[in-house]
Protein backbone atom coordinates (compact mmCIF):
# COMPACT_ATOMS: atom_id res chain seq x y z
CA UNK A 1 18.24 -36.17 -98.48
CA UNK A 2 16.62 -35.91 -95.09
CA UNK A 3 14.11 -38.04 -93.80
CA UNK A 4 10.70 -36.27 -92.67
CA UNK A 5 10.29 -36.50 -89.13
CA UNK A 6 6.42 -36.38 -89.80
CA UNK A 7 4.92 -37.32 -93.40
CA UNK A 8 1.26 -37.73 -94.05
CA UNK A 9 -0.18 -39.44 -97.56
CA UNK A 10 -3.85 -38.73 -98.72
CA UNK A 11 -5.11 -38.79 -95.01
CA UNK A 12 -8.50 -38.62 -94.16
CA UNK A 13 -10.40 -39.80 -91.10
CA UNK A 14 -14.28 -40.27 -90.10
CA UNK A 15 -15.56 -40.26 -87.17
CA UNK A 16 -17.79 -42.96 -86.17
CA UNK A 17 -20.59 -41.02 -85.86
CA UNK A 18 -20.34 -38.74 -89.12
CA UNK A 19 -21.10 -39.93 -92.80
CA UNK A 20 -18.61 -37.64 -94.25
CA UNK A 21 -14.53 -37.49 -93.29
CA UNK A 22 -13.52 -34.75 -90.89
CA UNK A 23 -9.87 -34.83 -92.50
CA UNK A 24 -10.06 -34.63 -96.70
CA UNK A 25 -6.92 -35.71 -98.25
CA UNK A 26 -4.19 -34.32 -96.03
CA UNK A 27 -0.69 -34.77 -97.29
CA UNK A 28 2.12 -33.25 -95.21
CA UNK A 29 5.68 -33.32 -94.57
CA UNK A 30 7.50 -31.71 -91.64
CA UNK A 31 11.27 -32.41 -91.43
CA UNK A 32 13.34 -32.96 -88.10
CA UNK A 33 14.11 -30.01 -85.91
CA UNK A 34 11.27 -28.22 -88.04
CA UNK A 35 8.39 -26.08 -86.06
CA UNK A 36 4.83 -26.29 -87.57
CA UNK A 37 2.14 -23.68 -86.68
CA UNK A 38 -1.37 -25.60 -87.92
CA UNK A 39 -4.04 -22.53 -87.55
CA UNK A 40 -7.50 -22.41 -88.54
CA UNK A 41 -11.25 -21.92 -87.41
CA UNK A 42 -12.46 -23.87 -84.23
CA UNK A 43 -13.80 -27.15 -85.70
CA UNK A 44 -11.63 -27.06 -88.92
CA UNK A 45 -9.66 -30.49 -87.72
CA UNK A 46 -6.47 -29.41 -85.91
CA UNK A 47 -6.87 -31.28 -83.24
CA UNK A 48 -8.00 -34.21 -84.96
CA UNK A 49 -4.80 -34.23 -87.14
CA UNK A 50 -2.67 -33.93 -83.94
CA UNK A 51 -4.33 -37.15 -82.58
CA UNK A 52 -2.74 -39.03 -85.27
CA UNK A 53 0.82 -37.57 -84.71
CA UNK A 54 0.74 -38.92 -80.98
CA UNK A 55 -0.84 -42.33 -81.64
CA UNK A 56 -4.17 -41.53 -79.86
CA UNK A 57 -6.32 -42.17 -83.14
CA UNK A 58 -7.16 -44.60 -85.11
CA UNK A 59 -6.73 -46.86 -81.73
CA UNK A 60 -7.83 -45.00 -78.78
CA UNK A 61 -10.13 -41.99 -79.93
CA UNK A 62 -11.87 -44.34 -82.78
CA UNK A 63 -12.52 -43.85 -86.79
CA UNK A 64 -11.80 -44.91 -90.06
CA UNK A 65 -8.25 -43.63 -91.68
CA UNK A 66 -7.46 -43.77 -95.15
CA UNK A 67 -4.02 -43.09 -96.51
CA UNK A 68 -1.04 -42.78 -94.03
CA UNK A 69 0.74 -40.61 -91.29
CA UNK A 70 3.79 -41.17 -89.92
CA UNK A 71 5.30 -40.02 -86.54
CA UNK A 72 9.56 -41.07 -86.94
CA UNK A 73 8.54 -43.90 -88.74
CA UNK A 74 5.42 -44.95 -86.58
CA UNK A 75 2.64 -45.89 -88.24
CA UNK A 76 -0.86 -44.38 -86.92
CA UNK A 77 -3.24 -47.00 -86.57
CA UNK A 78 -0.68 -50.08 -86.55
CA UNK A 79 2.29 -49.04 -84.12
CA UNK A 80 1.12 -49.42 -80.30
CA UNK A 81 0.62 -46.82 -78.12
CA UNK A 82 2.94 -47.20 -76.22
CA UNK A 83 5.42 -46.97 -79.06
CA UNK A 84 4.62 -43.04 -78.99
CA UNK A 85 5.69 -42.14 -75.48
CA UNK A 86 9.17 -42.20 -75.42
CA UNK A 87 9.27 -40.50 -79.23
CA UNK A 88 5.96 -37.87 -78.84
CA UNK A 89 5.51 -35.54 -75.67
CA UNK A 90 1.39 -33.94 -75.69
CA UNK A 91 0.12 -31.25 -74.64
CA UNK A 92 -4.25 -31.28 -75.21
CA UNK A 93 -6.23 -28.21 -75.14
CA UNK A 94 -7.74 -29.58 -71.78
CA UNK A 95 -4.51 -30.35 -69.36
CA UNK A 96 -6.63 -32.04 -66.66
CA UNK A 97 -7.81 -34.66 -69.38
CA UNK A 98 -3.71 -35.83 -69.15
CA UNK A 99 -3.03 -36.14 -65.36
CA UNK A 100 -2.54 -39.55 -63.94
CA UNK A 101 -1.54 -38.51 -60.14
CA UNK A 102 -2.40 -36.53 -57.41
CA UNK A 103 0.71 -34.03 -56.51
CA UNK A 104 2.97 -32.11 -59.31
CA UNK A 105 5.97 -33.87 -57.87
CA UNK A 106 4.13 -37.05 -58.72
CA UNK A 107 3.11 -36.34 -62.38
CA UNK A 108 6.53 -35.51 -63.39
CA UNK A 109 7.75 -38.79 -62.00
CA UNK A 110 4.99 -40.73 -63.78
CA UNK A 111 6.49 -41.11 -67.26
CA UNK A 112 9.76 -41.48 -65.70
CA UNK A 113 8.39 -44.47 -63.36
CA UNK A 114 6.92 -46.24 -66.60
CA UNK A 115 9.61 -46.16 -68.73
CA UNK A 116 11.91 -47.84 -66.08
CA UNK A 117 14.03 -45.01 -65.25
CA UNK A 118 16.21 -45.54 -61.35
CA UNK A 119 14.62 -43.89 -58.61
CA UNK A 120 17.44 -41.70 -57.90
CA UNK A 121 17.75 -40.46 -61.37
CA UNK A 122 14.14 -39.30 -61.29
CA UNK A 123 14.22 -37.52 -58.23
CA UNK A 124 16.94 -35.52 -60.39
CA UNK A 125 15.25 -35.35 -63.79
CA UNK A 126 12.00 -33.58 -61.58
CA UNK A 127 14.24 -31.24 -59.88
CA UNK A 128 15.83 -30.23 -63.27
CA UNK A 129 13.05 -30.01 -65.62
CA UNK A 130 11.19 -28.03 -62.08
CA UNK A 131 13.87 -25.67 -62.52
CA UNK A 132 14.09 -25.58 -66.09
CA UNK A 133 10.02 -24.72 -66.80
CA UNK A 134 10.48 -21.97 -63.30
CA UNK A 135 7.86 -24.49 -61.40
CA UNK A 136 9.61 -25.59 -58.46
CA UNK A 137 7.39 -23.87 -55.80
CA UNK A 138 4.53 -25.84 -57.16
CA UNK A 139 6.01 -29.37 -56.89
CA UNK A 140 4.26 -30.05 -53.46
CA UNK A 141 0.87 -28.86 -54.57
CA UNK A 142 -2.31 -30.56 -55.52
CA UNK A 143 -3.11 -31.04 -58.99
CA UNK A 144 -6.75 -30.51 -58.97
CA UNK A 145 -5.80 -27.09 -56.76
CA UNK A 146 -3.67 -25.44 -59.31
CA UNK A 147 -4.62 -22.71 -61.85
CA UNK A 148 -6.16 -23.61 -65.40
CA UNK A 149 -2.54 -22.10 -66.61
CA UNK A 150 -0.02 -23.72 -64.20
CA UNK A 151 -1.52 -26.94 -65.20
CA UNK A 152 -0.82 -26.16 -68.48
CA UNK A 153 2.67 -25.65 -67.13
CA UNK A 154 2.91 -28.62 -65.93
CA UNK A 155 1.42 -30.75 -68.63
CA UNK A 156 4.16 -29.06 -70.59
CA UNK A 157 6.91 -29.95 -68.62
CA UNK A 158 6.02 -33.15 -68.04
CA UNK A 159 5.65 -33.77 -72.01
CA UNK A 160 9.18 -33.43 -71.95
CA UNK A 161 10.85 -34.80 -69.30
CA UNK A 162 11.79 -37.80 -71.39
CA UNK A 163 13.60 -35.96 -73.89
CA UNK A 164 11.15 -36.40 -76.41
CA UNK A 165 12.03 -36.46 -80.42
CA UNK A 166 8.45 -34.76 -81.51
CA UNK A 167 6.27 -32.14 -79.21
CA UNK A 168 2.49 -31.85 -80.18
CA UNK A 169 1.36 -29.08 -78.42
CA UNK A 170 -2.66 -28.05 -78.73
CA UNK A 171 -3.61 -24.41 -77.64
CA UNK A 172 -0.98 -24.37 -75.08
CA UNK A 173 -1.18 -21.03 -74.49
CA UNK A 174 -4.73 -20.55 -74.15
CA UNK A 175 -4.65 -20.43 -70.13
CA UNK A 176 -1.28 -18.41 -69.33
CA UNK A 177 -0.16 -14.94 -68.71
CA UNK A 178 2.24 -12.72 -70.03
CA UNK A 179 4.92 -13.91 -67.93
CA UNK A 180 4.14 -18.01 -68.27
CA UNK A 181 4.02 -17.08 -72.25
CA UNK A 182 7.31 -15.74 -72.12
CA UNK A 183 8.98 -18.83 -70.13
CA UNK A 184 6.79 -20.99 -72.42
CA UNK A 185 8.36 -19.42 -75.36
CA UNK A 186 11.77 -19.98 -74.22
CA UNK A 187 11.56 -23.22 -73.55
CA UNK A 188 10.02 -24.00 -76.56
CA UNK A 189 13.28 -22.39 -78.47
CA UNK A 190 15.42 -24.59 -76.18
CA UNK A 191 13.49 -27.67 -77.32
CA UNK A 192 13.64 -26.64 -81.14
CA UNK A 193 17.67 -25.98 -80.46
CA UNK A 194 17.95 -29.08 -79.01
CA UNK A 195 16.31 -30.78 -82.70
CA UNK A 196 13.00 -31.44 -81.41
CA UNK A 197 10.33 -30.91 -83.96
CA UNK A 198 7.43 -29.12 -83.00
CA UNK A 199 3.74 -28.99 -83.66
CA UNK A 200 1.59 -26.32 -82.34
CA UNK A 201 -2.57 -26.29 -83.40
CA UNK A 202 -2.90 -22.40 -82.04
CA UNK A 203 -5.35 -19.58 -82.67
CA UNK A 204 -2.97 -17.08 -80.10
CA UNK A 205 -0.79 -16.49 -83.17
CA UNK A 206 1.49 -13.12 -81.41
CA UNK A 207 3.62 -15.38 -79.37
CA UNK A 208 4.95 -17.93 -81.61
CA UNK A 209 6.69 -15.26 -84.29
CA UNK A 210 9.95 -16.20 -83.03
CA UNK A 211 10.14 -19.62 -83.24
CA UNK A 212 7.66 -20.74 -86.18
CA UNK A 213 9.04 -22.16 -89.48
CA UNK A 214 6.21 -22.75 -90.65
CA UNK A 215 2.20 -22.05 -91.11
CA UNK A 216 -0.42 -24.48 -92.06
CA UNK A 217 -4.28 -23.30 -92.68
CA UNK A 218 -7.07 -25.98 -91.80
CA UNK A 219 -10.04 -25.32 -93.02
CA UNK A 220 -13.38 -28.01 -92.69
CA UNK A 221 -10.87 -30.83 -92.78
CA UNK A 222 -8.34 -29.93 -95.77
CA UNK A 223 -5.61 -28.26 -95.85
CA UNK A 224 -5.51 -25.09 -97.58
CA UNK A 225 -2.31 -23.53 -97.83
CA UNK A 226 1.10 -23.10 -96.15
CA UNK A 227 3.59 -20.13 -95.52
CA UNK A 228 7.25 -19.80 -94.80
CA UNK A 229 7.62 -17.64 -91.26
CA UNK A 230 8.17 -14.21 -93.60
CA UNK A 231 5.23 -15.16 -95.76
CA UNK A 232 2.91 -15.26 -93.13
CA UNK A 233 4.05 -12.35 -91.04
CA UNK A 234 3.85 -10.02 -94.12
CA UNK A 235 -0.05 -10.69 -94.01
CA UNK A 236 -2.13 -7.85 -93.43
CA UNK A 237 -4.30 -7.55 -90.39
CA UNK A 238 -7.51 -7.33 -92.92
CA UNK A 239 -6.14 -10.62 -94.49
CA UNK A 240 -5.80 -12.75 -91.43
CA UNK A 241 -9.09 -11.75 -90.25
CA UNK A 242 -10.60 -12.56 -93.71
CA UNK A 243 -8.93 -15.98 -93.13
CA UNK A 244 -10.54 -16.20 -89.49
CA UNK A 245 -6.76 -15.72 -87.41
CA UNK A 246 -6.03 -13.77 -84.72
CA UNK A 247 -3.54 -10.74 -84.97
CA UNK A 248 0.45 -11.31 -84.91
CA UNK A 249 1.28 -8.08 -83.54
CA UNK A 250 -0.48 -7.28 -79.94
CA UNK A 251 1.25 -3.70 -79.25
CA UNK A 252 -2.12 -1.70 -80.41
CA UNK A 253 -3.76 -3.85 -78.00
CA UNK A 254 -1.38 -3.34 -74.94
CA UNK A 255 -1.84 0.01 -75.14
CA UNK A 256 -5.42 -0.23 -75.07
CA UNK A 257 -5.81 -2.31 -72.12
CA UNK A 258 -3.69 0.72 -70.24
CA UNK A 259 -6.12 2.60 -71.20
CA UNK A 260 -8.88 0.66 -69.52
CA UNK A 261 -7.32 0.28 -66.18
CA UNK A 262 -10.40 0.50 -63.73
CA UNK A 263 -10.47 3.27 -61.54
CA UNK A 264 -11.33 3.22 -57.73
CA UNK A 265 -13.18 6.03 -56.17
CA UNK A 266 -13.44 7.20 -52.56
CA UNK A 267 -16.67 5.83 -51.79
CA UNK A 268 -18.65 2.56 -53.80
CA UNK A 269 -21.67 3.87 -52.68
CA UNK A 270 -23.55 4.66 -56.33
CA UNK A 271 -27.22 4.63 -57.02
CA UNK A 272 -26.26 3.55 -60.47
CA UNK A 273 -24.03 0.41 -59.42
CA UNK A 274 -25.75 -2.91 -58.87
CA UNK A 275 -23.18 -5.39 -56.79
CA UNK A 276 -20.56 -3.13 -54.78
CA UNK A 277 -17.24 -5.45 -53.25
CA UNK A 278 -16.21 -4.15 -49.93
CA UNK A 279 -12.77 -4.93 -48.84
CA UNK A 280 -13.18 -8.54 -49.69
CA UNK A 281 -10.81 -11.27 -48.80
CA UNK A 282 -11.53 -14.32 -50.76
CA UNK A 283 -9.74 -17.75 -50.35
CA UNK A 284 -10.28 -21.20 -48.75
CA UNK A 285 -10.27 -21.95 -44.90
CA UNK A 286 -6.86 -23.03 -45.40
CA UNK A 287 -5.30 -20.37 -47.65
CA UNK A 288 -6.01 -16.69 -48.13
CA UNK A 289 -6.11 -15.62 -51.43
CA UNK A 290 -7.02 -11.95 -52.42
CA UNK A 291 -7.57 -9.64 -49.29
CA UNK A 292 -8.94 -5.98 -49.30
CA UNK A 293 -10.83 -6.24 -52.61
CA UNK A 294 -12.94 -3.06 -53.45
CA UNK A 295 -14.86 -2.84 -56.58
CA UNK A 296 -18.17 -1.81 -58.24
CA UNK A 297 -20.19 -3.17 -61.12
CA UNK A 298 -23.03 -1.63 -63.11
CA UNK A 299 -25.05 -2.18 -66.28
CA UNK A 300 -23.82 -1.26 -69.96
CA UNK A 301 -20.23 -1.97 -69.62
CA UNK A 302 -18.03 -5.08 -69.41
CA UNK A 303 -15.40 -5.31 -67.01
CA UNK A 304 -12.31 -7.59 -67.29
CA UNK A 305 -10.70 -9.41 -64.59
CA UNK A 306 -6.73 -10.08 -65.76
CA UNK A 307 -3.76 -10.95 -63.71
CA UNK A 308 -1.05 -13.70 -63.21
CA UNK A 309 -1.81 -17.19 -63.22
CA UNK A 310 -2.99 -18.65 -59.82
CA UNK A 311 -3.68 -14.74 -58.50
CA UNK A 312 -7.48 -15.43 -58.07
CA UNK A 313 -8.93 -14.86 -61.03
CA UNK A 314 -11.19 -17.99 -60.68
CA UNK A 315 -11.73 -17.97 -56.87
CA UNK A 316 -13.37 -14.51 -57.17
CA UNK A 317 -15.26 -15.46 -59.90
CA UNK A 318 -16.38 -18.21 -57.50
CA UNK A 319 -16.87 -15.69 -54.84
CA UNK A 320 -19.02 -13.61 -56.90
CA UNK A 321 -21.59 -15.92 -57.70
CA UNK A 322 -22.41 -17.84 -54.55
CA UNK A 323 -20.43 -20.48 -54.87
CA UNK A 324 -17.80 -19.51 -51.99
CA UNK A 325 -18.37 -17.72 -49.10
CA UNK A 326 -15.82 -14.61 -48.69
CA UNK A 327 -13.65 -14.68 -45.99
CA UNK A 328 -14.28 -10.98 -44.59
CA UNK A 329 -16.07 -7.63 -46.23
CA UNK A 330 -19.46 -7.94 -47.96
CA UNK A 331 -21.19 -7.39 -51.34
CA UNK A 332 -23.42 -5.61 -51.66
CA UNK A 333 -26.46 -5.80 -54.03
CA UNK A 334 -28.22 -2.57 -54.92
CA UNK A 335 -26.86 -1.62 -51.66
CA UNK A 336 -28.02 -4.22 -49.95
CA UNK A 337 -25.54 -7.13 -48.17
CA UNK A 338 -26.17 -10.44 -49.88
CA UNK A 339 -25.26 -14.00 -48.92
CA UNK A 340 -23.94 -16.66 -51.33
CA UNK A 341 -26.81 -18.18 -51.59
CA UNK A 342 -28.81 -14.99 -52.94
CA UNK A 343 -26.31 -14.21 -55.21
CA UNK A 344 -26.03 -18.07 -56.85
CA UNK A 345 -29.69 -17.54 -57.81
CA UNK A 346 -28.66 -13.99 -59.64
CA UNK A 347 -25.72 -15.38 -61.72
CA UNK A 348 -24.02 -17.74 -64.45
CA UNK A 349 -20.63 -18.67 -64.29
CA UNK A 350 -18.68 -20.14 -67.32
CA UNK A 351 -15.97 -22.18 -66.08
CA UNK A 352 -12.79 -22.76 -67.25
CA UNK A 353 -13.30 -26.18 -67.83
CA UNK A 354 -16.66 -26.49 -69.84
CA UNK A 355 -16.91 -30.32 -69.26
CA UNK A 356 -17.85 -29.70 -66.03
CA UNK A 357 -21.44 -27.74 -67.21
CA UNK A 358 -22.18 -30.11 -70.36
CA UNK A 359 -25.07 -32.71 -69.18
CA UNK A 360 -27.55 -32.72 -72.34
CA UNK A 361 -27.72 -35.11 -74.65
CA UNK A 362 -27.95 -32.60 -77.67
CA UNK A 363 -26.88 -29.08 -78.13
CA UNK A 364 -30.46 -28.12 -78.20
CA UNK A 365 -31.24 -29.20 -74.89
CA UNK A 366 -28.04 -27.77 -73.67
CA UNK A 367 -29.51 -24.46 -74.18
CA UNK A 368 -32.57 -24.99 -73.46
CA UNK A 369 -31.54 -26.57 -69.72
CA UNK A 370 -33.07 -23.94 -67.44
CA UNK A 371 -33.67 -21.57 -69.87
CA UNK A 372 -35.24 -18.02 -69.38
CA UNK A 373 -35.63 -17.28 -73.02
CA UNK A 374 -36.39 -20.48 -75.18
CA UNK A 375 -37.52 -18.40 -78.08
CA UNK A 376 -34.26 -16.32 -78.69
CA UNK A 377 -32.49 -20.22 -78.94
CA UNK A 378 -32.81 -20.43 -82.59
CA UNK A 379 -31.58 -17.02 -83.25
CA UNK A 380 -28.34 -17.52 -80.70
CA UNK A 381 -27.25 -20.85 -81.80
CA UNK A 382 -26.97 -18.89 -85.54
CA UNK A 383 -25.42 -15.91 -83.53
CA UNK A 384 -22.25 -18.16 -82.01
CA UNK A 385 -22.34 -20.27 -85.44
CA UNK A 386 -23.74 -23.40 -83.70
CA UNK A 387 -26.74 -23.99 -85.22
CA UNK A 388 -25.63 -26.70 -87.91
CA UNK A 389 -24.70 -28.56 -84.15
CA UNK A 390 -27.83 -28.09 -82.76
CA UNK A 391 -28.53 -32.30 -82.93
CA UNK A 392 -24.86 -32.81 -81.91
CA UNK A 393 -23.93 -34.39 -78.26
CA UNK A 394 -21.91 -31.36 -76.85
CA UNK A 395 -19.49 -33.70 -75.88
CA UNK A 396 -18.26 -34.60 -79.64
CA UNK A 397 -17.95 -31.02 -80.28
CA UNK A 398 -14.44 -29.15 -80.86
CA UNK A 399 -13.38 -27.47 -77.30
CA UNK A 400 -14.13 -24.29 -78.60
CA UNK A 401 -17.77 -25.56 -79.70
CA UNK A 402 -18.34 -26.66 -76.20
CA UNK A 403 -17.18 -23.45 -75.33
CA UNK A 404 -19.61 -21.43 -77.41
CA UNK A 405 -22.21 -24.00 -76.15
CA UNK A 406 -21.51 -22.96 -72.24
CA UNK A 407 -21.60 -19.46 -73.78
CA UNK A 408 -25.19 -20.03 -75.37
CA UNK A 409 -26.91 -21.70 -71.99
CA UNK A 410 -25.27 -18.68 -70.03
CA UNK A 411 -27.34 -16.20 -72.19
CA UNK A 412 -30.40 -18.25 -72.28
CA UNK A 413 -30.46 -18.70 -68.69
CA UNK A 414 -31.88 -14.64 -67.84
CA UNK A 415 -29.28 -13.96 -65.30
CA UNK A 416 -28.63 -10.95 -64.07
CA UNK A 417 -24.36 -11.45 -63.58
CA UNK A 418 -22.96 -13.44 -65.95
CA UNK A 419 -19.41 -14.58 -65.81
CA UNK A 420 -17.00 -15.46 -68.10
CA UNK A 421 -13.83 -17.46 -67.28
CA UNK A 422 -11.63 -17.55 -69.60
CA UNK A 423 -14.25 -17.55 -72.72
CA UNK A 424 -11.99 -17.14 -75.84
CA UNK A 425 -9.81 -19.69 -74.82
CA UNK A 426 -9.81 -22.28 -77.71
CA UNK A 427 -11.77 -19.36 -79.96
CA UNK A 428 -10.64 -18.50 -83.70
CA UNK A 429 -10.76 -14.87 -84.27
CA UNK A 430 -14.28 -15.28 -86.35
CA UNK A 431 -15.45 -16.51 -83.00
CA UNK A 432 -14.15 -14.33 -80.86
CA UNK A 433 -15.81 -11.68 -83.33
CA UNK A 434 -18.99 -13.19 -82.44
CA UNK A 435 -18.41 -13.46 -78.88
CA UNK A 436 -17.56 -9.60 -78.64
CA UNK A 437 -20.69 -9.01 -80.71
CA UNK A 438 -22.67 -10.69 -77.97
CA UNK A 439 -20.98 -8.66 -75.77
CA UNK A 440 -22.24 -5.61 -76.85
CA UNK A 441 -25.76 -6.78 -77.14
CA UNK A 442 -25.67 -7.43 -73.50
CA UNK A 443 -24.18 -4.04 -72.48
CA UNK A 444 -27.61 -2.71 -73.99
CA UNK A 445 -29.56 -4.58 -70.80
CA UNK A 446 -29.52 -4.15 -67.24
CA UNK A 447 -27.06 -7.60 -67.20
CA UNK A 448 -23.76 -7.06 -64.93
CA UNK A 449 -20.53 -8.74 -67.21
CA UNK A 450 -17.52 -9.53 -66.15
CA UNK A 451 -14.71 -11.39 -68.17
CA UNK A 452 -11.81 -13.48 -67.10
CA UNK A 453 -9.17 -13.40 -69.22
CA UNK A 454 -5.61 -13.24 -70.65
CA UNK A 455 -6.92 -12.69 -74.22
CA UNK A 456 -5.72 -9.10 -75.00
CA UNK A 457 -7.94 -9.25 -78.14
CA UNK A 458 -10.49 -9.45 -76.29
CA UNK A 459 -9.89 -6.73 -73.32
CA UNK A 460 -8.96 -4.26 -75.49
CA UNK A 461 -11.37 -4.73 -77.59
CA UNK A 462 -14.54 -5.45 -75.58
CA UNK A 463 -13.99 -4.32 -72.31
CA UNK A 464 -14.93 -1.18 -70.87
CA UNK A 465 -12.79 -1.10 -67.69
CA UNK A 466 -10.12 -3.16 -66.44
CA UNK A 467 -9.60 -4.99 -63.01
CA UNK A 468 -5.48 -5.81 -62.54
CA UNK A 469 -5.73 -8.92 -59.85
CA UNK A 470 -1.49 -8.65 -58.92
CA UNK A 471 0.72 -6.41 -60.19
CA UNK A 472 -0.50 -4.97 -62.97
């Protein structure tokens, strides 16, 4: 008989600052070689179980843990830390909450460095697994100046340049194109040929058919119920919506979003447009990015932004709202040029990263931070399914609650161009529901949208028209 690879008992864990358990009674087995899709709501405890696959909880992220889990015989809460690394590679939701260096040539040498490995050897091992994950042209760049999705790349391939027995990958995907989720999914099939088990927590569920074993619902801490790979894909669409999961099939989609594609016209010059780009070149002093932009953005529709990771997505976004100059051309506002600083005081960007916009103590005041409209905060906090949070520190939230919670302060602020980067990110499909909902409501007012995204659930289904950054 084998041995599971993974086996949890009765698990549950508390967090210090709840009363209750945030995992009820887990018990789990996932054999060698196996790959385990754990799905779910935002909040329902994926993460949280992950943490005690890689060794980061009991120990490091803190709580109480009854029963027991098991990682290839390590014991969570008892074996060390560094007992994990050369057994688990990790992957978090957040990639820039893993980096240790300052160059991607560096971070792949990291793990190698601490575990001892000759200097020669890991020159090799980084040229190799470079090769291997198609990132070689990055290996001399800056960390900290790479795209949310090539440093999701990277915190991928550096999870497994030590040949790891286990991969725990959280909403990997949620950052990369088309093209990165195809070389992600290959080299995910070459890990599971290789024997490595896998563990993805995922609420993109289209790219994994081909490589899941396995499907595990979460839901407010227990787990519900499990499918083999043809159990699950036999689902209806009306059934994994009731159960709060995003489609398996995209194809619909697709050939919505070519639908979409925005349209330029021979002149920008509209009485009924608001901001008008004019041959825009957007960058840094030292690097160009996007040149010749020309666009136009009006009330009552939302327009998506989509092309290949590191294009320029997020440095227009940037752009946009004040907070870069633009290299050459102008935008215009209601036909009028306006400088960065004008337009910063028209608009609300949601980053990528919403650590970097959480500074209350308490949901609550999140929202109510520069607010325009305290008396809608009740009703919006219900609307995104926060309300139960609204006493919370943002900061203990899920990533998708601290997403919804960037979301919230964005609509409460009374801007006139709000931005989304990359909103649905670590959303369930309830969520993203809700989010598209909120969409709509907006498209009734004179607010300009625009979305960032690779989500095709959510371009073809809430966007109006559709900017291709690239090739489309």
């Amino acid at each position: 008989m084998t041995t599971a690879m993974i086996t949890s008992k009765n698990v549950s864990f508390r967090y210090p600052h709840e009363q209750e358990p945030f995992l009820q009674n887990i018990n789990l087995e996932i054999q060698p070689g196996e790959c385990v899709l754990i799905c779910g709501h935002s909040g329902s405890g994926k993460t949280t179980f992950s943490r005690l696959l890689n060794g980061l909880s009991p120990n490091y992220i803190p709580g109480e843990l009854q029963g027991e889990v098991t990682t290839n015989g390590l014991l969570a809460g008892q074996a060390a830390i560094e007992d994990y690394v050369p057994v688990v590679g990790s992957v978090f939701q957040n990639p820039k909450t893993q980096y240790f260096t300052a160059t991607v040539k560096d971070e792949l040498a990291f793990p190698l460095e601490n575990s001892g490995i000759a200097p020669v050897e890991i020159v090799q091992k980084v040229q190799q697994t470079a090769a291997e994950f198609h990132i070689a042209h990055l290996l001399d760049r800056q960390m900290f100046s790479l795209s949310g999705g090539e440093q999701q790349q990277i915190a991928l391939a550096a999870a497994t340049i030590l040949h790891p027995k286990v991969l725990v990958l959280d909403e990997v995907s949620s950052n990369l194109d088309d093209q990165a989720i195809t070389r992600l999914t290959t080299n995910i099939r070459s890990q599971k040929a290789a024997g490595v088990t896998i563990i993805l927590t995922e609420h993109r569920l289209a790219w994994t058919n081909s490589f899941v074993d396995r499907y595990v619902l979460f839901q407010n801490g227990a787990l519900t119920q499990t499918w083999t790979k043809q159990e699950f894909l036999s689902l209806s669409q009306a059934k994994l919506h009731d159960l709060g999961l995003r489609a398996v099939d995209l194809t619909a989609h697709r050939q919505a979003l070519a639908a979409k594609a925005y349209q330029p016209k021979s002149s920008l010059v509209d009485q009924t447009n608001t901001l008008e780009a004019q041959q825009l070149t957007i960058g840094y002093q030292s690097k160009q990015v996007l040149t010749d932009l020309s666009f136009a953005l009006k009330p009552h529709q939302v327009t998506g932004v989509v092309g290949p990771n590191g294009v320029g997505k997020s440095t227009l976004a940037k752009t946009l709202t004040g907070l870069l100059k633009p290299i050459a051309g102008q935008i215009n506002w209601h036909g009028h040029p306006f400088s960065a600083k004008e337009l910063l005081k028209k608009s609300f960007l949601v980053m990528q990263n919403t650590n970097y916009q959480l500074f209350c103590e308490s949901v609550e005041e999140e929202v109510l931070l520069n607010a325009k409209y305290p008396e809608k905060k009740d009703e919006l906090l219900t609307q995104l399914n926060l309300a139960k949070f609204a006493q919370r520190h943002p900061l203990s939230l899920s990533a998708g609650q601290q997403q919804r919670v960037v979301i919230a302060a964005a609509l409460m602020s009374g801007k006139e161009l709000l931005i989304f980067d990359e909103p649905t990110s670590g959303l369930d499909y309830a969520n993203l529901q809700r989010f598209g909902d909120l969409l709509q409501l907006l498209k009734q007012t004179e607010t300009l949208i625009v979305v960032i995204t690779h989500d095709l659930e959510l371009s073809a289904g809430w966007c109006d028209q559709i900017i291709h950054l690239g090739k489309p």
